[in-house]
C-alpha atoms as a PDB file:
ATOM      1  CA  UNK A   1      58.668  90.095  60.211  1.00  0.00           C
ATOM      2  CA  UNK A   2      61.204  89.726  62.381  1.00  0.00           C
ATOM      3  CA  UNK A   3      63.316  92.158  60.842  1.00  0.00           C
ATOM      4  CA  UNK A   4      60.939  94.829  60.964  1.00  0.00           C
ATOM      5  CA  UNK A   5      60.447  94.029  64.762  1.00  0.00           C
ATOM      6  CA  UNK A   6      64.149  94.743  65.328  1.00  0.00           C
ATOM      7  CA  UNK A   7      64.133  97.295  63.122  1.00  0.00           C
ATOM      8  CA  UNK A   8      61.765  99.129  65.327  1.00  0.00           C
ATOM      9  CA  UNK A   9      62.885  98.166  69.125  1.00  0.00           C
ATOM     10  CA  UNK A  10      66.261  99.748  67.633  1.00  0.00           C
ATOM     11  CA  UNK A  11      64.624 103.243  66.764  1.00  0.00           C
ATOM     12  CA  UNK A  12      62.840 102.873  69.584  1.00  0.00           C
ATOM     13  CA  UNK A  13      65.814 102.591  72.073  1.00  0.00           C
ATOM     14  CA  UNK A  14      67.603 105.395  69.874  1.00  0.00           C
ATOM     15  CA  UNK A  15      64.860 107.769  70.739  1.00  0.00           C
ATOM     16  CA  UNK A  16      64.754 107.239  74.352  1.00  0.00           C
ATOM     17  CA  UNK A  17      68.857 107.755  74.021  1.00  0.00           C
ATOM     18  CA  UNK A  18      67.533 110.811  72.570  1.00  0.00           C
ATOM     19  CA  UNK A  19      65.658 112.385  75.454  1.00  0.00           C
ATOM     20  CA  UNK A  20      67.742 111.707  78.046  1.00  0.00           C
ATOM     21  CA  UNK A  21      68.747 114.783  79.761  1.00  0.00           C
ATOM     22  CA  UNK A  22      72.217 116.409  78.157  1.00  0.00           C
ATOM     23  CA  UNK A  23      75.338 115.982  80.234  1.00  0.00           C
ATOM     24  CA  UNK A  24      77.194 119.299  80.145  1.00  0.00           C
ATOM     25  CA  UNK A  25      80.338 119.758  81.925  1.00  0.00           C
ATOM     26  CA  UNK A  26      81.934 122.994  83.700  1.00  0.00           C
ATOM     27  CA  UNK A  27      83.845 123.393  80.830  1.00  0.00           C
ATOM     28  CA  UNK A  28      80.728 123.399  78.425  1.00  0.00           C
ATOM     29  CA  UNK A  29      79.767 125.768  80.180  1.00  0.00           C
ATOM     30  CA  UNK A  30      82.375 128.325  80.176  1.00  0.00           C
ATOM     31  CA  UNK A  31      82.807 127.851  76.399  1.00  0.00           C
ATOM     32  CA  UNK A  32      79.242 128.602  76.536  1.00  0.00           C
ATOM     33  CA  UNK A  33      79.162 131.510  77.961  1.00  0.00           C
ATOM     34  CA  UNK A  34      82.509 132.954  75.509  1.00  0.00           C
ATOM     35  CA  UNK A  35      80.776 131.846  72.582  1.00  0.00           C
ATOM     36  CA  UNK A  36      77.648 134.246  73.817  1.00  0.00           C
ATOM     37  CA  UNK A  37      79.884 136.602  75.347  1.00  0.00           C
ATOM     38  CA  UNK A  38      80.998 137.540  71.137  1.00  0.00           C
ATOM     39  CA  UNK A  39      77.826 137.409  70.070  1.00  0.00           C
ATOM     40  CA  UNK A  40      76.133 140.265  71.962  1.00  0.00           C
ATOM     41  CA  UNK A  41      79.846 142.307  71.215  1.00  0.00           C
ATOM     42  CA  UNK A  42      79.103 141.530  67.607  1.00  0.00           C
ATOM     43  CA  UNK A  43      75.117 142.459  68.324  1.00  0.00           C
ATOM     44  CA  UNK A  44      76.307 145.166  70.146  1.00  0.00           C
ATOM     45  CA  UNK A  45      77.546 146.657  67.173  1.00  0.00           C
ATOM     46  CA  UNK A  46      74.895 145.893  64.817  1.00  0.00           C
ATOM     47  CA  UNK A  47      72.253 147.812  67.201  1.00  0.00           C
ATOM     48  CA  UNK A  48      74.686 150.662  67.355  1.00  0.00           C
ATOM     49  CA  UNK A  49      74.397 151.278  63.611  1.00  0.00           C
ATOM     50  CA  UNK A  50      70.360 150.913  63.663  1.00  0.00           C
ATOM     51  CA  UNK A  51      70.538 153.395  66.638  1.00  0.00           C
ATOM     52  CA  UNK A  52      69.561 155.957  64.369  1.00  0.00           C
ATOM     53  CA  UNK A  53      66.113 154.410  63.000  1.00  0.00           C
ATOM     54  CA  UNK A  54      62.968 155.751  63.329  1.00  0.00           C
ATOM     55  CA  UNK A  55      60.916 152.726  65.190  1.00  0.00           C
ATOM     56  CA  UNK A  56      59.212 152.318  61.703  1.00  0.00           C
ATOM     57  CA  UNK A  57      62.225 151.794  59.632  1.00  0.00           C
ATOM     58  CA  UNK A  58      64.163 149.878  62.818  1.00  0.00           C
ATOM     59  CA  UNK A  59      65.695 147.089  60.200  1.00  0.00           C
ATOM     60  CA  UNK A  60      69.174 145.439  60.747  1.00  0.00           C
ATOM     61  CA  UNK A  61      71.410 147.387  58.037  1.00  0.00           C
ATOM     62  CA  UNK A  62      72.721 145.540  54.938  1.00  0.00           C
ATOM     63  CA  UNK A  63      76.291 146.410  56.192  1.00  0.00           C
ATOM     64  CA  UNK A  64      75.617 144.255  59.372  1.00  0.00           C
ATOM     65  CA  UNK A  65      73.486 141.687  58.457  1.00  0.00           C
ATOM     66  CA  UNK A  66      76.612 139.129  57.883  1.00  0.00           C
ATOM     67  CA  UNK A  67      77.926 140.373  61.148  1.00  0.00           C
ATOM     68  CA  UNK A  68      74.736 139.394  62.574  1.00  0.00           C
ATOM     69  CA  UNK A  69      74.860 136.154  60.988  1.00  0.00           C
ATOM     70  CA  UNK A  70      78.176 135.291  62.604  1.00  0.00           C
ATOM     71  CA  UNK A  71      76.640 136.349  66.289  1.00  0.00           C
ATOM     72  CA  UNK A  72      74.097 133.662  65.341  1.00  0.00           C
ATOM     73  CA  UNK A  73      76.504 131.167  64.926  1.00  0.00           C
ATOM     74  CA  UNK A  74      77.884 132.188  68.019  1.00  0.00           C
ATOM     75  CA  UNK A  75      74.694 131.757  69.534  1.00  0.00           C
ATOM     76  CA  UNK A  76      74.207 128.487  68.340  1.00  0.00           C
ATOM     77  CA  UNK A  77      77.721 126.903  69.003  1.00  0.00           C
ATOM     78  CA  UNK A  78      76.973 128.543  72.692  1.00  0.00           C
ATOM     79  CA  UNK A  79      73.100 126.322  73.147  1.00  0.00           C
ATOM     80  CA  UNK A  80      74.982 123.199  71.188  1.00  0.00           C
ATOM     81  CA  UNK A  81      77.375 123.310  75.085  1.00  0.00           C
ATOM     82  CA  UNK A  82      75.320 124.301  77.040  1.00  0.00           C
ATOM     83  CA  UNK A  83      71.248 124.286  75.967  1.00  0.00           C
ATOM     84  CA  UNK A  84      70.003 125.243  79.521  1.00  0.00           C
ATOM     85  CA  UNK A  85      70.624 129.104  79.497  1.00  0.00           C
ATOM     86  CA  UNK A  86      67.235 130.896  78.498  1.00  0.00           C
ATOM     87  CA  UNK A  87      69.300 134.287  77.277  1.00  0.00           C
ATOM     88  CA  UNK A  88      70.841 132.867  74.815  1.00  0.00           C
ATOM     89  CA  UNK A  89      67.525 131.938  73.085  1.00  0.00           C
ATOM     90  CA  UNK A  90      66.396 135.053  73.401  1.00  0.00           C
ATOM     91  CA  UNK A  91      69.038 136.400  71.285  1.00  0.00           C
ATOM     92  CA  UNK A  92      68.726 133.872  68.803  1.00  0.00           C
ATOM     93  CA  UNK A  93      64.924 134.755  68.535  1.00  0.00           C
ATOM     94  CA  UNK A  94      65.581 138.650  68.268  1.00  0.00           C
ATOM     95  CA  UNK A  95      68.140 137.760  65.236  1.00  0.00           C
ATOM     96  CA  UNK A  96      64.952 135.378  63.731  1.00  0.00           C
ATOM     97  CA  UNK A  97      63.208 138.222  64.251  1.00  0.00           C
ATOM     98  CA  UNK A  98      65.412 141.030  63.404  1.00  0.00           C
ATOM     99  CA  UNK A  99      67.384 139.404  59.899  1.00  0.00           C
ATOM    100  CA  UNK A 100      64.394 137.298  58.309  1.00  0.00           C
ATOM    101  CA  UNK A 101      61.503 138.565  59.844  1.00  0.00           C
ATOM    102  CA  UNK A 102      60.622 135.272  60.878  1.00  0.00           C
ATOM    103  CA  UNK A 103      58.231 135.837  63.248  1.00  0.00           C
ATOM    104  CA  UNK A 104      57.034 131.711  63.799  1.00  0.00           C
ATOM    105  CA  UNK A 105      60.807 130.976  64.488  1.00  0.00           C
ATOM    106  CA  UNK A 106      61.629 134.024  66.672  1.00  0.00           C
ATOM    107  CA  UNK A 107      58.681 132.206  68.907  1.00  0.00           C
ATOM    108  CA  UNK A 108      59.294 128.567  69.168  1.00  0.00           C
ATOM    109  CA  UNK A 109      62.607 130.004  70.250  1.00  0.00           C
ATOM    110  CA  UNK A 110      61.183 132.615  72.508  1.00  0.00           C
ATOM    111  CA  UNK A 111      59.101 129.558  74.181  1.00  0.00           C
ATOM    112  CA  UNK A 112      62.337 127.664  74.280  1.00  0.00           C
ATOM    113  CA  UNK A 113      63.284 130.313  76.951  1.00  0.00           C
ATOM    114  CA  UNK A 114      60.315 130.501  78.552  1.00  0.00           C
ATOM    115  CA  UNK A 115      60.207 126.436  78.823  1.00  0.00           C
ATOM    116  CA  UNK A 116      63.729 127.142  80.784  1.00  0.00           C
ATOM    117  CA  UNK A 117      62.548 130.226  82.963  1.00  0.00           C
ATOM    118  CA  UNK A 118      58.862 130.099  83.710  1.00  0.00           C
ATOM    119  CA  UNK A 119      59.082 133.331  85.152  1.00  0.00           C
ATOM    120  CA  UNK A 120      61.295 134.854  82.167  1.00  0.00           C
ATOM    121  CA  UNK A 121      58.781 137.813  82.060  1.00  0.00           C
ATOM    122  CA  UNK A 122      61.236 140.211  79.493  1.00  0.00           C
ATOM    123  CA  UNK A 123      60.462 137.294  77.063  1.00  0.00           C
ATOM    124  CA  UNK A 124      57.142 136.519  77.911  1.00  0.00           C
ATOM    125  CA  UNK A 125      56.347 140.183  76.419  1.00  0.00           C
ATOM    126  CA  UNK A 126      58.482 139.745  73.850  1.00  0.00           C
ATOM    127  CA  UNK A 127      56.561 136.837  72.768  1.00  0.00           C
ATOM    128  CA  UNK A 128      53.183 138.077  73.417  1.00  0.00           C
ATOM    129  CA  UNK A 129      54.251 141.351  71.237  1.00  0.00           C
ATOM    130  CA  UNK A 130      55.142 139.118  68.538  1.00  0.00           C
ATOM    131  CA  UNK A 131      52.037 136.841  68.559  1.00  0.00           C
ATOM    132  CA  UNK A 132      49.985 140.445  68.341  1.00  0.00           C
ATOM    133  CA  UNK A 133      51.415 141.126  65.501  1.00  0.00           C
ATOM    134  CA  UNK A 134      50.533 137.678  63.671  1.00  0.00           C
ATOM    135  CA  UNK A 135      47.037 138.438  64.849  1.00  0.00           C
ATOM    136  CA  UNK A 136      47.161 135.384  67.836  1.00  0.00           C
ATOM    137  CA  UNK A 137      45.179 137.714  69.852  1.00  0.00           C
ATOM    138  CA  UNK A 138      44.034 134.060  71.995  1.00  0.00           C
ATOM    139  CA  UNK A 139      47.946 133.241  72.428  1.00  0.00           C
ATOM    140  CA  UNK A 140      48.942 136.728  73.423  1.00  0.00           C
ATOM    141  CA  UNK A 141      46.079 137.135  76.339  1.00  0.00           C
ATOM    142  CA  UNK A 142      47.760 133.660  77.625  1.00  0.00           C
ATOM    143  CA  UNK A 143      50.687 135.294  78.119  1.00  0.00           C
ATOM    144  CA  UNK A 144      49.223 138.399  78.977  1.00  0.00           C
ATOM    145  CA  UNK A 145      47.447 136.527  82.164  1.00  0.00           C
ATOM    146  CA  UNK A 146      50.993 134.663  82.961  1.00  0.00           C
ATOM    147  CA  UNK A 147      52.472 138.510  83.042  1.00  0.00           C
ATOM    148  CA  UNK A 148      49.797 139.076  85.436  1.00  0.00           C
ATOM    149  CA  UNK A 149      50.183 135.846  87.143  1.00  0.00           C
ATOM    150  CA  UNK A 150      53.529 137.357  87.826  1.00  0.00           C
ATOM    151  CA  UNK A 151      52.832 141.126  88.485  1.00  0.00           C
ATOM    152  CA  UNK A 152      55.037 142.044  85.735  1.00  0.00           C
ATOM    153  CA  UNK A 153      55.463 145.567  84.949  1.00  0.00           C
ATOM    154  CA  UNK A 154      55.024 144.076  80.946  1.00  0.00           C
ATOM    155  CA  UNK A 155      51.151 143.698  81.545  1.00  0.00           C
ATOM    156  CA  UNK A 156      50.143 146.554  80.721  1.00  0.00           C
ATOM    157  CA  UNK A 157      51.989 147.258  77.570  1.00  0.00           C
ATOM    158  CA  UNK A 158      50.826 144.011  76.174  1.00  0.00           C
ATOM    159  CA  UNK A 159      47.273 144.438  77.580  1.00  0.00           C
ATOM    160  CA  UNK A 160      47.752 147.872  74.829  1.00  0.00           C
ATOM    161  CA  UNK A 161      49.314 146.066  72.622  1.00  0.00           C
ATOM    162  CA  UNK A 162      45.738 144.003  72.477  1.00  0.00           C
ATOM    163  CA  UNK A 163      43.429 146.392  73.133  1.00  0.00           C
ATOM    164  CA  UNK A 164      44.960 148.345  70.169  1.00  0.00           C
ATOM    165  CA  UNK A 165      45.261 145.569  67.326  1.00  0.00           C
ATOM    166  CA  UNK A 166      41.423 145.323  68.160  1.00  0.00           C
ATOM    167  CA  UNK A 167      40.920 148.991  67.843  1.00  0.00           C
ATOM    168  CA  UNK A 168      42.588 149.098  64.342  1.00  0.00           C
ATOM    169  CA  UNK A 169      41.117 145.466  63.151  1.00  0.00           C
ATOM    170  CA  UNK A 170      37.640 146.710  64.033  1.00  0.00           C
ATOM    171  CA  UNK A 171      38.177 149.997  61.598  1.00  0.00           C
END
């Protein structure tokens, strides 16, 4: 019994080592920003060759979807420094989005953003658009009344973007 009482005070004081805030230094920082810094030069250049895509047929091209890859791991080394700068989740979200088509990741990391920058209303859309499309009409007016909230100029595209999926779900 004992054991298993020491067992358990040691997980315990592991996991509040856990959620203490992250120390990052100016040099974190700066690495931080290089490692992003490559990947939108590397995203950069896979958008370039999708440029020419109908907005039906906008998919990441075979050719680039390793190059897109190694921007991810850009991205990631970039949040493992420094984890406090909201644009860099939003590029890791597009590449959920854009590569897999994972539309549950490319929101948890969206929110990850938003969780940084309150006010991040480019993302806020972004994942409003995205929860319209995997028919969480309830989520999307949340963020619909936070762009509101905030007199964003994205209101009123995702306020469409509702009244539309309703249109065609009620055919």
């Amino acid at each position: 019994m004992k054991f298993v009482f020491v067992a358990l005070l040691m997980c315990l004081s592991f996991s509040a080592v856990a959620d203490e805030p992250q120390s990052v230094t100016k040099q974190d920082v700066v690495a931080a920003a290089r490692e992003f810094r490559t990947a939108v030069e590397l995203i950069k250049d896979v958008h370039t060759a999708m440029a020419g895509n109908a907005p039906e047929n906008f998919a990441v091209p075979k050719s680039k979807i390793v190059v897109y890859q190694r921007a991810r791991k850009h991205l990631e080394r970039s949040i493992d420094l420094n984890p406090f700068y909201p644009d860099v989740y939003v590029y890791l979200a597009n590449s959920y989005w854009e590569i897999e088509d994972d539309l549950d990741r490319a929101i948890k990391t969206y929110s990850k953003a938003i969780d940084l920058d309150p006010t991040y209303d480019d993302v806020i859309s972004a994942r409003a658009s995205v929860l319209v499309m995997l028919n969480r009409i309830a989520d999307a007016k949340k963020d619909l009344q936070r762009l509101e909230s905030l007199k964003s100029p994205h209101a009123a595209m995702i306020r469409t973007e509702i009244a539309t999926h309703k249109e065609v779900r009620e055919q």
